[in-house]
C-alpha atoms as a PDB file:
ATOM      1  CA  UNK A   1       0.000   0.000   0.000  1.00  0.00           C
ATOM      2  CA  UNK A   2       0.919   3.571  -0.818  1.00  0.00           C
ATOM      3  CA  UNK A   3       1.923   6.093   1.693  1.00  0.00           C
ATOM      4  CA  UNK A   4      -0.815   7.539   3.508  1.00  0.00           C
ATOM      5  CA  UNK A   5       1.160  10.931   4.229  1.00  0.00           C
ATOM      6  CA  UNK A   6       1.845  11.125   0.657  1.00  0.00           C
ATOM      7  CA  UNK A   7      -1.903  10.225  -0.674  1.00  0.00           C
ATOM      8  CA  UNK A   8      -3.437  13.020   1.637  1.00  0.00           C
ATOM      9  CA  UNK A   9      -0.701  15.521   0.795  1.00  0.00           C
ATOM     10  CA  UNK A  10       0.502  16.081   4.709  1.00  0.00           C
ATOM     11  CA  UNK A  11       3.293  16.012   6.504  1.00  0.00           C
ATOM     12  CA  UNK A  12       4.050  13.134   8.874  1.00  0.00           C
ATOM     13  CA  UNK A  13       3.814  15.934  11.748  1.00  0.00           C
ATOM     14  CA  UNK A  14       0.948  17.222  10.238  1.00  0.00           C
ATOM     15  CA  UNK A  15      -2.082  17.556  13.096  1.00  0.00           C
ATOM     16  CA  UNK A  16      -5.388  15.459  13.028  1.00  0.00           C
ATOM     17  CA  UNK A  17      -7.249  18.395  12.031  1.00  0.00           C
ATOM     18  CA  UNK A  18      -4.884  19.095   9.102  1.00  0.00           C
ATOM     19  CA  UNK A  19      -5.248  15.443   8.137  1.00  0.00           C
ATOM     20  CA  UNK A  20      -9.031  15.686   8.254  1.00  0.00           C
ATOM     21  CA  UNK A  21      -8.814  19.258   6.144  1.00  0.00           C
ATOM     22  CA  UNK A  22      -6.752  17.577   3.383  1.00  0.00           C
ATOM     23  CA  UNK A  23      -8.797  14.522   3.391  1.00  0.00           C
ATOM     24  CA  UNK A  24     -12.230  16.791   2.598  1.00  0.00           C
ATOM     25  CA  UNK A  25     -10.538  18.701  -0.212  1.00  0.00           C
ATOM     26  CA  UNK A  26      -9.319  15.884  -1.422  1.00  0.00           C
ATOM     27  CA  UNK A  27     -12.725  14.655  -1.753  1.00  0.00           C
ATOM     28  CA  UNK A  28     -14.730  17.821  -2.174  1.00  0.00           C
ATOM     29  CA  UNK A  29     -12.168  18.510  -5.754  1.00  0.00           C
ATOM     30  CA  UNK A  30     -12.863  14.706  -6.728  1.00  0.00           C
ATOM     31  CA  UNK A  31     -16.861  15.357  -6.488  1.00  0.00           C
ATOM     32  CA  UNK A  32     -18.619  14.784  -9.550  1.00  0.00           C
ATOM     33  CA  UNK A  33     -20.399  17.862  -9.391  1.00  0.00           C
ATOM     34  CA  UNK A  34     -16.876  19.782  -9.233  1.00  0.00           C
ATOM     35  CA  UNK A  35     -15.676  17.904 -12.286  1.00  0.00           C
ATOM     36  CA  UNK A  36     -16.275  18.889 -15.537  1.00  0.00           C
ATOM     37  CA  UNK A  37     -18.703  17.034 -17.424  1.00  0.00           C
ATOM     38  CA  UNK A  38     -16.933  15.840 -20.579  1.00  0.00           C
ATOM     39  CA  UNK A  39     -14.552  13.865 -18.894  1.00  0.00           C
ATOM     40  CA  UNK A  40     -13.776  10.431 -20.819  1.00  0.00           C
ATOM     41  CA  UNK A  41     -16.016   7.357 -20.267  1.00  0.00           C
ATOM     42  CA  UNK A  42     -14.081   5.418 -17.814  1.00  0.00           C
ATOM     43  CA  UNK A  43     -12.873   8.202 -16.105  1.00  0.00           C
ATOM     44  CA  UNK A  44     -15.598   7.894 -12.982  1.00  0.00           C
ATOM     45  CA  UNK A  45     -13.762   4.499 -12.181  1.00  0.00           C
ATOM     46  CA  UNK A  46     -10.313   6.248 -12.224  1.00  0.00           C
ATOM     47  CA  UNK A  47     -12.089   8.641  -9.867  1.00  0.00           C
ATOM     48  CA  UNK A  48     -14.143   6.130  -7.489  1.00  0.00           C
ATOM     49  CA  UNK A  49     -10.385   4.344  -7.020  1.00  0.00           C
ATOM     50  CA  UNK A  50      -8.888   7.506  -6.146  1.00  0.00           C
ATOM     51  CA  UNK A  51     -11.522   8.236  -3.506  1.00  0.00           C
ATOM     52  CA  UNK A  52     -11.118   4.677  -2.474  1.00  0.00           C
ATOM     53  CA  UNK A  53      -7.609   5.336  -1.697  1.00  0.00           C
ATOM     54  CA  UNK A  54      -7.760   8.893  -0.140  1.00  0.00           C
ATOM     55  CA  UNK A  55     -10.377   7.367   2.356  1.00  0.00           C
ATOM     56  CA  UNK A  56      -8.452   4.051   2.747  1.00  0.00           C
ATOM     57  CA  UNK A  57      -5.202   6.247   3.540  1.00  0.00           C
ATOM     58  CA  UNK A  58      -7.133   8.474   6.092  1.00  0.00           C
ATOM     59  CA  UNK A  59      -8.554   5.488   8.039  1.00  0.00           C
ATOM     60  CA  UNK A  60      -5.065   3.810   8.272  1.00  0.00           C
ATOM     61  CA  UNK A  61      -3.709   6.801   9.468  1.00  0.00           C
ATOM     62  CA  UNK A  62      -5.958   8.008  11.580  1.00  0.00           C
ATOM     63  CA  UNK A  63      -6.338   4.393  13.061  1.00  0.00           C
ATOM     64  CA  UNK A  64      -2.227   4.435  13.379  1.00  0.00           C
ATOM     65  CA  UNK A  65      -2.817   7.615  15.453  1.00  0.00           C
ATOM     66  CA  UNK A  66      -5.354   6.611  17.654  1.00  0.00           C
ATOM     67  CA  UNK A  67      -3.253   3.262  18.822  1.00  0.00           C
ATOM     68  CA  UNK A  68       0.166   5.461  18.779  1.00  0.00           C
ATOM     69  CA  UNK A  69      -2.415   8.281  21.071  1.00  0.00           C
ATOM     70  CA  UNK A  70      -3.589   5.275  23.631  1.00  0.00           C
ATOM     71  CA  UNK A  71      -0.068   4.116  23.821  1.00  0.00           C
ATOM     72  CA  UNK A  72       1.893   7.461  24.326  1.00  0.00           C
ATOM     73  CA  UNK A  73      -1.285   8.228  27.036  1.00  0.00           C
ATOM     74  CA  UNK A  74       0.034   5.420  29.236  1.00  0.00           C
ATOM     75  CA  UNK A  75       3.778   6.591  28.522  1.00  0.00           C
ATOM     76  CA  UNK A  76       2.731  10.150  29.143  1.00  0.00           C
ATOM     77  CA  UNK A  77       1.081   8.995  33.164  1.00  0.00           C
ATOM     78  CA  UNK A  78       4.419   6.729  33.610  1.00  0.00           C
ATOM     79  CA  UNK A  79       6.059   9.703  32.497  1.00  0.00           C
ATOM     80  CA  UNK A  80       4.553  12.571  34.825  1.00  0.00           C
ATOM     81  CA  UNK A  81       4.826  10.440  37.348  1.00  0.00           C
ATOM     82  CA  UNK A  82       8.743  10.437  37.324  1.00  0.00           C
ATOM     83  CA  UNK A  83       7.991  13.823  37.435  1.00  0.00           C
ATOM     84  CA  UNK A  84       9.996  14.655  34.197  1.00  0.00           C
ATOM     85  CA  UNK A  85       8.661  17.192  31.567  1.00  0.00           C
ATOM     86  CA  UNK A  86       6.827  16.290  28.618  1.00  0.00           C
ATOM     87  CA  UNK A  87       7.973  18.036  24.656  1.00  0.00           C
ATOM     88  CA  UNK A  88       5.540  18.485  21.681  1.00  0.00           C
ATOM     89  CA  UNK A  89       6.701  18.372  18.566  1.00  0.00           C
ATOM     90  CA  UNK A  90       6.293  21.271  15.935  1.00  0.00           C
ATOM     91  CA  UNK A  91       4.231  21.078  13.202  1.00  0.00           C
ATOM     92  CA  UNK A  92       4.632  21.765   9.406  1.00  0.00           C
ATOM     93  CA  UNK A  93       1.725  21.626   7.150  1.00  0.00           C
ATOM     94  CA  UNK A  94       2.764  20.634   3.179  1.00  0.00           C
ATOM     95  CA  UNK A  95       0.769  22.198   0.314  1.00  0.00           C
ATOM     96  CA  UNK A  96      -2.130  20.392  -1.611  1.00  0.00           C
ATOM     97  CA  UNK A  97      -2.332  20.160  -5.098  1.00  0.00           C
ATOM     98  CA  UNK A  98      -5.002  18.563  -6.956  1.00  0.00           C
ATOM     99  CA  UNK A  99      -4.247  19.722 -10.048  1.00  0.00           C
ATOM    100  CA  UNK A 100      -1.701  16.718 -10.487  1.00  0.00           C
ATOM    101  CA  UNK A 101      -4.874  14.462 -10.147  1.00  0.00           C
ATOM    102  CA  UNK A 102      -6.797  16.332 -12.743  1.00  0.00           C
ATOM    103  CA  UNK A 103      -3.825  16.539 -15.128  1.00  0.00           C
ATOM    104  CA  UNK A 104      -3.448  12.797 -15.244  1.00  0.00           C
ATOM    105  CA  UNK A 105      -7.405  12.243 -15.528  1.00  0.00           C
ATOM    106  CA  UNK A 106      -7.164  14.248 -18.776  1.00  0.00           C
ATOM    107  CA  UNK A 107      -4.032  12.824 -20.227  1.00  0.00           C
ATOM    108  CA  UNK A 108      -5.102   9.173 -19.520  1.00  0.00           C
ATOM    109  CA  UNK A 109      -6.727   8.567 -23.526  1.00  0.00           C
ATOM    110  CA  UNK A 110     -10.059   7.452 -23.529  1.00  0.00           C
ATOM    111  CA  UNK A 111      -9.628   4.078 -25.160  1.00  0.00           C
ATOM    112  CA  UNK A 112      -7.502   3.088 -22.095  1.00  0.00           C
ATOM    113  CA  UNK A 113      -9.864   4.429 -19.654  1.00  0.00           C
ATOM    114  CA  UNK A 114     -13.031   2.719 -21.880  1.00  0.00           C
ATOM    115  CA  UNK A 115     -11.079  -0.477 -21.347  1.00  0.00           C
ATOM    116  CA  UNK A 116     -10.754  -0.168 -17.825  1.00  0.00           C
ATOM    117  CA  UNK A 117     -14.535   0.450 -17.294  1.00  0.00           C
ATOM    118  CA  UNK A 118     -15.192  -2.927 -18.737  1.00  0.00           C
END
């Protein structure tokens, strides 16, 4: 499976919240009302497999953080109670850029994507 950082466009420091923004516009520029209407015949499958990934990439990393969360929680009470300080990480938040997506939509040629439908 493909990188789930890399499918959502984030950073692996990137917050939940940042991960849940990237994941709706992700989603919101792959709608079929957003997209324009004469796009080739197999190009909804192309599409329905790229939603298909962005949410299978969100759910394995947001399930990833909520096991990593539970098990840095019972680190964190160990922790405080060797009364040593806790550090947070900074955060950097990457860019997203659909337009890659659409690009390759509209270069695939429709024979290939009419094939693929079938």
């Amino acid at each position: 499976m493909s990188d789930p950082y890399k499918v959502l466009g984030v950073s692996r420091t990137a917050s939940d919240d940042e991960v849940k923004k990237a994941r709706r516009k992700l989603l919101f520029d792959l709608h079929p009302d957003r997209l324009p209407a004469d796009l080739p015949a197999g190009a909804a499958l192309l599409i329905k497999e790229k939603v298909l990934e962005i949410n299978n990439a969100f759910n394995e990393l947001m399930q990833g953080r909520a096991d990593l969360s539970s098990r840095q929680s019972a680190a964190s009470t160990a922790y405080q109670k060797s009364n040593q300080s806790t550090t947070q990480t900074s955060q950097i938040q990457l860019p997203i850029s659909l337009h890659t997506i659409k690009r390759v939509l509209q270069q695939v040629p429709s024979r290939k994507v009419q094939q693929m439908a079938h």
